[in-house]
N, C-alpha and C. Protein backbone atom coordinates (compact mmCIF):
# COMPACT_ATOMS: atom_id res chain seq x y z
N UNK A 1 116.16 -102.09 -240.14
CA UNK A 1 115.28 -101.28 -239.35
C UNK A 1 113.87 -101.35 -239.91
N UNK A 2 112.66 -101.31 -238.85
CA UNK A 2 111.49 -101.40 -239.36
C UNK A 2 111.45 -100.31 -239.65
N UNK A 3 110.13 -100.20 -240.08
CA UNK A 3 109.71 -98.60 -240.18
C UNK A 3 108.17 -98.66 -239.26
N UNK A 4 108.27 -97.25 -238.40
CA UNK A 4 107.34 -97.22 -237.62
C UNK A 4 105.76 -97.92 -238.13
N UNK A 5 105.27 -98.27 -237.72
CA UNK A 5 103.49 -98.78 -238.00
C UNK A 5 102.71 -97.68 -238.18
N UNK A 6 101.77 -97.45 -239.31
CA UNK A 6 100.69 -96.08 -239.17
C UNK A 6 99.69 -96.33 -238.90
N UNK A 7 98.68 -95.69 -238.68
CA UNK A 7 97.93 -96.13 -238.19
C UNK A 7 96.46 -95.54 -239.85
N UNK A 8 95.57 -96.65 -239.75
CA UNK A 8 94.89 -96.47 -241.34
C UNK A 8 94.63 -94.43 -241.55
N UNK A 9 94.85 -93.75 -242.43
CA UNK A 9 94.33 -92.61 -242.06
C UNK A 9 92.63 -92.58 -242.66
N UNK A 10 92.43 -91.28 -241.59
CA UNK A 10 90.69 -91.39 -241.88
C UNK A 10 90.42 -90.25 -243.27
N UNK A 11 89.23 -91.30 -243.88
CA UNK A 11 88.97 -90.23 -244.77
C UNK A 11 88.75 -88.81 -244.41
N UNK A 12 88.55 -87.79 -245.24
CA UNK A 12 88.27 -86.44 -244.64
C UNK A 12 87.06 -86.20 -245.27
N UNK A 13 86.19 -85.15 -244.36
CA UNK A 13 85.26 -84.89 -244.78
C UNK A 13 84.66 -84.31 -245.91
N UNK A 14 83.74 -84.05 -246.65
CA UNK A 14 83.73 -83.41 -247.60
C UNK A 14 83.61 -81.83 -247.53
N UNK A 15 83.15 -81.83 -246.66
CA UNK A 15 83.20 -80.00 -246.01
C UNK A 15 84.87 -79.59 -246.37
N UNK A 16 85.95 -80.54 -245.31
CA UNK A 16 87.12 -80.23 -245.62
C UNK A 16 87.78 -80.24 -246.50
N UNK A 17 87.33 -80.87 -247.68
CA UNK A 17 87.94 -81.45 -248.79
C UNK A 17 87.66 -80.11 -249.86
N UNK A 18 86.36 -79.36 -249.38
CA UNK A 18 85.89 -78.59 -250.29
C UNK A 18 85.94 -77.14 -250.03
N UNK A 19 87.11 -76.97 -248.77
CA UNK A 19 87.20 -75.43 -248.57
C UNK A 19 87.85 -74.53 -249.03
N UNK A 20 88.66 -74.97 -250.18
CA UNK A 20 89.17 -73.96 -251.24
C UNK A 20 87.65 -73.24 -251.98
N UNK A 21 87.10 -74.29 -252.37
CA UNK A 21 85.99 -74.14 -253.02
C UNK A 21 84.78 -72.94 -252.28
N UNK A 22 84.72 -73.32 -251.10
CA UNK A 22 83.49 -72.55 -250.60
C UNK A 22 84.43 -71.10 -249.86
N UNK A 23 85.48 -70.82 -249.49
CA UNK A 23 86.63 -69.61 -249.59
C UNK A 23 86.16 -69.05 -250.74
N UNK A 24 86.64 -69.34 -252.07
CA UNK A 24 86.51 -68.65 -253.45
C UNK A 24 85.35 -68.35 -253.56
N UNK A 25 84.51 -69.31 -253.39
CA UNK A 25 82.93 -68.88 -253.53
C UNK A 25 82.29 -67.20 -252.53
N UNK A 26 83.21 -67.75 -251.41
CA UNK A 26 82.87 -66.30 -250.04
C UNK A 26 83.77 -65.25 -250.49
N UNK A 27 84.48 -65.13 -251.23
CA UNK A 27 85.55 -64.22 -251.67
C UNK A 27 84.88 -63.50 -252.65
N UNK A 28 84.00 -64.14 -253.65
CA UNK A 28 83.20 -63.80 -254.89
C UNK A 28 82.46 -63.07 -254.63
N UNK A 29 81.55 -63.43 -253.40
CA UNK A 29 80.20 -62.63 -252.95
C UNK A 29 80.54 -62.04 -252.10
N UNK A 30 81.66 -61.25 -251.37
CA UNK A 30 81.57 -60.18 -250.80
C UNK A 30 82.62 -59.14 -252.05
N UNK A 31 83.11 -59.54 -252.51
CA UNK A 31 83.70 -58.58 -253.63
C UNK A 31 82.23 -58.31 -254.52
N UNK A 32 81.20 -58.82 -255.33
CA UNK A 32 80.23 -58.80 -256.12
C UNK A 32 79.42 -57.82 -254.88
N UNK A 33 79.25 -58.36 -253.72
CA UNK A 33 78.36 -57.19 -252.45
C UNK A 33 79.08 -56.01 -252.79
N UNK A 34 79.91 -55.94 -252.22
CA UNK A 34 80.86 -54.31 -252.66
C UNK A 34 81.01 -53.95 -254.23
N UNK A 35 80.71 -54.32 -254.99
CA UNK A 35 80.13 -53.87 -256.35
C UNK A 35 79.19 -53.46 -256.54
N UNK A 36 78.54 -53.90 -255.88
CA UNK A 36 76.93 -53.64 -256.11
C UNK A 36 76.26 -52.56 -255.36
N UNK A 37 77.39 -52.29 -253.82
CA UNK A 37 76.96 -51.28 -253.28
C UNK A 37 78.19 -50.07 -253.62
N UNK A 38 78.96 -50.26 -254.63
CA UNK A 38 79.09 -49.21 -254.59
C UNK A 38 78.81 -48.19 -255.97
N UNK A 39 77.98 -49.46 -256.93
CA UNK A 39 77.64 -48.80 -257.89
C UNK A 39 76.05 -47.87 -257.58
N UNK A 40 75.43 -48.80 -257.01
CA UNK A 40 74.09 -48.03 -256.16
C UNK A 40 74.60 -47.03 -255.45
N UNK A 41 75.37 -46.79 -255.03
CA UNK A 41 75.93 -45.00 -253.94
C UNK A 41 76.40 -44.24 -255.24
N UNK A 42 76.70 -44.64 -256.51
CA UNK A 42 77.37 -43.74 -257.24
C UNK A 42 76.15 -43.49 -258.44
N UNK A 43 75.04 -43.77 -258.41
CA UNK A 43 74.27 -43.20 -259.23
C UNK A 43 73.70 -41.73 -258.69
N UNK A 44 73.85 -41.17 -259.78
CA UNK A 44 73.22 -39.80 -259.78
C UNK A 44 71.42 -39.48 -259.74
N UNK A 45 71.08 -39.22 -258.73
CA UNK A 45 69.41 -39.23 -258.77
C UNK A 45 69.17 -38.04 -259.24
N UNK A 46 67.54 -37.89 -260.13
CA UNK A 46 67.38 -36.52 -260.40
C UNK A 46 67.02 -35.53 -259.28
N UNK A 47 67.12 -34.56 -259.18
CA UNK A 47 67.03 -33.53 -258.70
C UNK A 47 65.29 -33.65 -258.52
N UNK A 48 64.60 -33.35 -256.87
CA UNK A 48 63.58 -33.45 -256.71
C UNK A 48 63.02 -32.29 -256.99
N UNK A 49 61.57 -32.43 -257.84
CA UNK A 49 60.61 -31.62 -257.97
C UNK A 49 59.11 -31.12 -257.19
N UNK A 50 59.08 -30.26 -257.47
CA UNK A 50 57.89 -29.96 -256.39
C UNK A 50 57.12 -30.18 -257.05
N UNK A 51 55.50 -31.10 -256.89
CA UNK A 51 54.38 -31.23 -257.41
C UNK A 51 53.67 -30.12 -257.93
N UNK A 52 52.76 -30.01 -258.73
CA UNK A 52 52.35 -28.96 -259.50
C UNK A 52 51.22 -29.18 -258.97
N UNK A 53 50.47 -27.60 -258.36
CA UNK A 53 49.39 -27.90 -257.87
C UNK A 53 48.83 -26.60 -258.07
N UNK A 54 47.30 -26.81 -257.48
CA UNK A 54 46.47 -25.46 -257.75
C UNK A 54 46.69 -24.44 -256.97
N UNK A 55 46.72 -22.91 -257.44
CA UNK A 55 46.68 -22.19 -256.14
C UNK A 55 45.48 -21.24 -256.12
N UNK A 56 45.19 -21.20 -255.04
CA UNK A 56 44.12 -20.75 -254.62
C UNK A 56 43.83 -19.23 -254.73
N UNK A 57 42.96 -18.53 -254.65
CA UNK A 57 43.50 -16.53 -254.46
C UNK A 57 42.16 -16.75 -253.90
N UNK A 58 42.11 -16.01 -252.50
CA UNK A 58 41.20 -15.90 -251.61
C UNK A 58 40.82 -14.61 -251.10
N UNK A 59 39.65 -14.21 -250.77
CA UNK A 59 39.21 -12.64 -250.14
C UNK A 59 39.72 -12.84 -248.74
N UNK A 60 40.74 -11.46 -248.12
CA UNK A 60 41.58 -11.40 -247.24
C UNK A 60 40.17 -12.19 -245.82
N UNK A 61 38.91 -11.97 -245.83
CA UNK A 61 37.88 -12.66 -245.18
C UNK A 61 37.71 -13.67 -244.80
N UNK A 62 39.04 -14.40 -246.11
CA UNK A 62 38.56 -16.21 -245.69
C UNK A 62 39.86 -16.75 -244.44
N UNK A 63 39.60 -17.88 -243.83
CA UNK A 63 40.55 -18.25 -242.58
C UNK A 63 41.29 -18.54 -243.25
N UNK A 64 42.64 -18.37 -243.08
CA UNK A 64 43.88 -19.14 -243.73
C UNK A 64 43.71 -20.69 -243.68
N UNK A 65 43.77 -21.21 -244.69
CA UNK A 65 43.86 -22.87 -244.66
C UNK A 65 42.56 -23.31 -245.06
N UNK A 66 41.21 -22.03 -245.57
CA UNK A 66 40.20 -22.42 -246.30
C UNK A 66 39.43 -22.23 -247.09
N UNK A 67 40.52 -21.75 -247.88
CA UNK A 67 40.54 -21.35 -249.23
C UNK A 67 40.78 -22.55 -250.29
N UNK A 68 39.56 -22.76 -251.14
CA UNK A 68 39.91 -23.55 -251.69
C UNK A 68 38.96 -23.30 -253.19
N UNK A 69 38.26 -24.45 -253.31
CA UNK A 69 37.76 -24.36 -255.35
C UNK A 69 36.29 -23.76 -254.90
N UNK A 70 35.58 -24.06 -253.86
CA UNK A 70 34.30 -23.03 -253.36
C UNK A 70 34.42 -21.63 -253.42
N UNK A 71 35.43 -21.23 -252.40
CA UNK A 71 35.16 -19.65 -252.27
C UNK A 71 36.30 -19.03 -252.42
N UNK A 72 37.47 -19.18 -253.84
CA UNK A 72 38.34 -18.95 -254.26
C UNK A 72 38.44 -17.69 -255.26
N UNK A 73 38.54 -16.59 -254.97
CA UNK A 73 38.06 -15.92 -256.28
C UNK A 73 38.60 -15.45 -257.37
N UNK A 74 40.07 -16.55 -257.39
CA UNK A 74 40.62 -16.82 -258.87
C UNK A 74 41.81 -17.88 -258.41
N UNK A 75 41.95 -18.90 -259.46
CA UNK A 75 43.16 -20.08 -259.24
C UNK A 75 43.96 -20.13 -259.95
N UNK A 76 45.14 -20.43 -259.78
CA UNK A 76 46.30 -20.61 -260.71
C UNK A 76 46.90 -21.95 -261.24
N UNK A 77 46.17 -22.49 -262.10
CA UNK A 77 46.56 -23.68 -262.26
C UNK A 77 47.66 -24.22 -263.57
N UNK A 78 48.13 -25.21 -263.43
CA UNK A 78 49.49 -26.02 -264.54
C UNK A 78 48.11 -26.58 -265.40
N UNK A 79 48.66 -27.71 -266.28
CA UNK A 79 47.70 -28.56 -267.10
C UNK A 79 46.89 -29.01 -266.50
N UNK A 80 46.84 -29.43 -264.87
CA UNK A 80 45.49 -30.16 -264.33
C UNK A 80 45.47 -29.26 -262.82
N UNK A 81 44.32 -29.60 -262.36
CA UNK A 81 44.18 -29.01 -261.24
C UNK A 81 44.50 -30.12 -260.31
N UNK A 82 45.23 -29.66 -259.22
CA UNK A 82 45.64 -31.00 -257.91
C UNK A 82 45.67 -29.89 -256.93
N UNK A 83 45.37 -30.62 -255.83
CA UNK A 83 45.41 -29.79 -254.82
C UNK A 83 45.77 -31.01 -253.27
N UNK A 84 46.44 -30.45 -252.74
CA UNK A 84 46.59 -31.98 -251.70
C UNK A 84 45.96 -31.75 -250.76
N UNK A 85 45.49 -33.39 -250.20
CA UNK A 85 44.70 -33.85 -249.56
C UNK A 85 45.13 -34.61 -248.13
N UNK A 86 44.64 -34.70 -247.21
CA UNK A 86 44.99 -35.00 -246.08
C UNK A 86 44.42 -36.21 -246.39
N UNK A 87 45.00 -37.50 -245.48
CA UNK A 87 45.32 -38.76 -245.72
C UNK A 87 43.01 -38.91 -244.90
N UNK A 88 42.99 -37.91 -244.05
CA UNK A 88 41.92 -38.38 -243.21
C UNK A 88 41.04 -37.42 -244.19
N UNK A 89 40.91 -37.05 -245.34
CA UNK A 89 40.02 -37.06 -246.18
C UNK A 89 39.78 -37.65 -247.05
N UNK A 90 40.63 -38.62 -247.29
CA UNK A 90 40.53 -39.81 -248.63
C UNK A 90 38.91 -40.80 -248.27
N UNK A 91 38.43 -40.98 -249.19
CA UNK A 91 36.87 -42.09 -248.57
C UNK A 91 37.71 -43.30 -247.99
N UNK A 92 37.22 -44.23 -247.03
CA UNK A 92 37.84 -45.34 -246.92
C UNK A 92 37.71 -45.92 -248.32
N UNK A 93 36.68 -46.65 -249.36
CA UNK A 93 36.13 -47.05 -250.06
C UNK A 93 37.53 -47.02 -251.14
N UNK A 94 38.17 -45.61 -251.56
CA UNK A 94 39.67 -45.00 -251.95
C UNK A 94 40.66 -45.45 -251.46
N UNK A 95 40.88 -45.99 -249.91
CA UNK A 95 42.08 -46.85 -249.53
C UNK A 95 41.95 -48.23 -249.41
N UNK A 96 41.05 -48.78 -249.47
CA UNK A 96 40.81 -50.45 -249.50
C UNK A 96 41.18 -50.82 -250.93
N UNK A 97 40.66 -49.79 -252.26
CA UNK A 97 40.97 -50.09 -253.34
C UNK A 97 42.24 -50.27 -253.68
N UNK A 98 42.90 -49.35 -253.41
CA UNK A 98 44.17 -49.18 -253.60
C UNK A 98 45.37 -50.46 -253.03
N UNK A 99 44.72 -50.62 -251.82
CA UNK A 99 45.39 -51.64 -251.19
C UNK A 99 45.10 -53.28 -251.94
N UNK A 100 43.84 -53.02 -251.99
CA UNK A 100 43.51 -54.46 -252.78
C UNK A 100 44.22 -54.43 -254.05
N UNK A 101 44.36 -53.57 -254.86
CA UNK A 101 44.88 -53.51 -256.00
C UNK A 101 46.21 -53.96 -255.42
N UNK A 102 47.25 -53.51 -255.24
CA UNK A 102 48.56 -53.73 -254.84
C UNK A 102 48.76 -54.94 -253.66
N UNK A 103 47.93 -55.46 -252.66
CA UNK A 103 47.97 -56.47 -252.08
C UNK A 103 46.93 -56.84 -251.34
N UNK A 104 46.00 -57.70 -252.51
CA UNK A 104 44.95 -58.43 -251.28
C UNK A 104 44.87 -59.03 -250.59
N UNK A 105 46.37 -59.23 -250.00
CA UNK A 105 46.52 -60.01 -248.64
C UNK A 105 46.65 -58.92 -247.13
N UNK A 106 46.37 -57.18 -247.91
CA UNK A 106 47.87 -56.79 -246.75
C UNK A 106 47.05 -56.63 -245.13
N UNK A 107 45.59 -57.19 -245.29
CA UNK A 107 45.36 -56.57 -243.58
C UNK A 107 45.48 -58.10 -243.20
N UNK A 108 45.65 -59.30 -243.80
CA UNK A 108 45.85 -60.71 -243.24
C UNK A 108 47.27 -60.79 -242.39
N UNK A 109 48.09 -60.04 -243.20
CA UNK A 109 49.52 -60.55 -242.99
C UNK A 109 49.74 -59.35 -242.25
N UNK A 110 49.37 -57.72 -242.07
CA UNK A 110 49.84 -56.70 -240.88
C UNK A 110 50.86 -56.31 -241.94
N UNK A 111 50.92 -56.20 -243.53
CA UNK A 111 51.96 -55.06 -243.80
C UNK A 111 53.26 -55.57 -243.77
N UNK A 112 53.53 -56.81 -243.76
CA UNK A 112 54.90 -57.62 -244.21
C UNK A 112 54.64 -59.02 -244.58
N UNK A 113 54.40 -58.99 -245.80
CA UNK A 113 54.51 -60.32 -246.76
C UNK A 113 55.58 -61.01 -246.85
N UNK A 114 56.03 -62.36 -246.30
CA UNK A 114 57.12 -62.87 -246.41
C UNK A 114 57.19 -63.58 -247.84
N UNK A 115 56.12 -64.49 -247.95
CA UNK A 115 56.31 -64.96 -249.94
C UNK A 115 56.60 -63.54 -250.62
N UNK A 116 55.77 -62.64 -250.79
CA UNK A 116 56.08 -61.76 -251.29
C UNK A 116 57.14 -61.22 -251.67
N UNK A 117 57.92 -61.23 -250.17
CA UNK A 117 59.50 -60.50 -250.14
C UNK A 117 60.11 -61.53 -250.83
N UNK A 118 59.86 -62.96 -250.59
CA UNK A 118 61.10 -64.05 -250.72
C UNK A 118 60.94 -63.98 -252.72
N UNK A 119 59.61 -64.33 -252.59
CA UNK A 119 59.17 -64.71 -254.40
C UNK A 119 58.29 -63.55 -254.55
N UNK A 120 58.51 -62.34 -255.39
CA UNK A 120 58.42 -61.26 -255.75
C UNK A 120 56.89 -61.40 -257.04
N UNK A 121 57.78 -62.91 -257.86
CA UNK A 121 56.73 -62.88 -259.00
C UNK A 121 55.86 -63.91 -258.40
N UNK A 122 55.20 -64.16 -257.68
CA UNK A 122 54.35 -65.41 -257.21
C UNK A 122 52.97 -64.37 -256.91
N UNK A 123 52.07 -64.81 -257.42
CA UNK A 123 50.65 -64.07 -257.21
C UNK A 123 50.30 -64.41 -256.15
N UNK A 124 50.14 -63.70 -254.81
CA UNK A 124 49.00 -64.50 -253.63
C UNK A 124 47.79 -64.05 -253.46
């Protein structure tokens, strides 16, 4: 008896050849993902504090909300005096700095840096 004829077999690809490999690899990084998020959910944050700020003591005369270091006629202050400020009283001159300091790209790019995000340590 012959034995049937085969026919040549085809090599296999390397994709196929290598899917134990890239399985274990996808097995790694979603077990290491779920490590990672569940050690970040299990840290304990401190307990938020309220800023320390000045307080004002005003003659019952003044409008509520304008009372301040002018016509205050005694303050209660921690080690420094702070008092908060509305974002539309800052000088511009105070928010350009700030921004330039931290990113002198950010009115080019609209407030999302992609090098930035991708390469963190890369100066632009």
């Amino acid at each position: 008896m012959s034995s049937p004829s085969r026919s040549p077999r085809k090599p296999r690809r390397i994709l196929w050849r290598s899917r134990r490999v890239f399985f274990a690899l996808a097995v790694v990084m979603v077990v290491a993902a779920g490590g990672i998020w569940m050690v970040l959910n299990t840290i304990e944050l401190p307990a938020e504090t309220e800023p320390i700020e000045t307080t004002f003591v005003c003659d019952i005369n003044v409008a509520p909300g304008q009372c301040g270091f002018d016509n205050a006629i005694a303050s209660l202050t921690a080690s420094e005096e702070r008092v908060v400020v509305d974002y539309d009283e800052l000088p511009s001159v105070l928010v350009q700095a700030v921004l330039a300091t931290e990113d002198r790209n950010f009115f080019d790019h609209g407030g999302i840096d992609p090098v930035g995000i991708t390469a963190p340590w890369c100066v632009t």
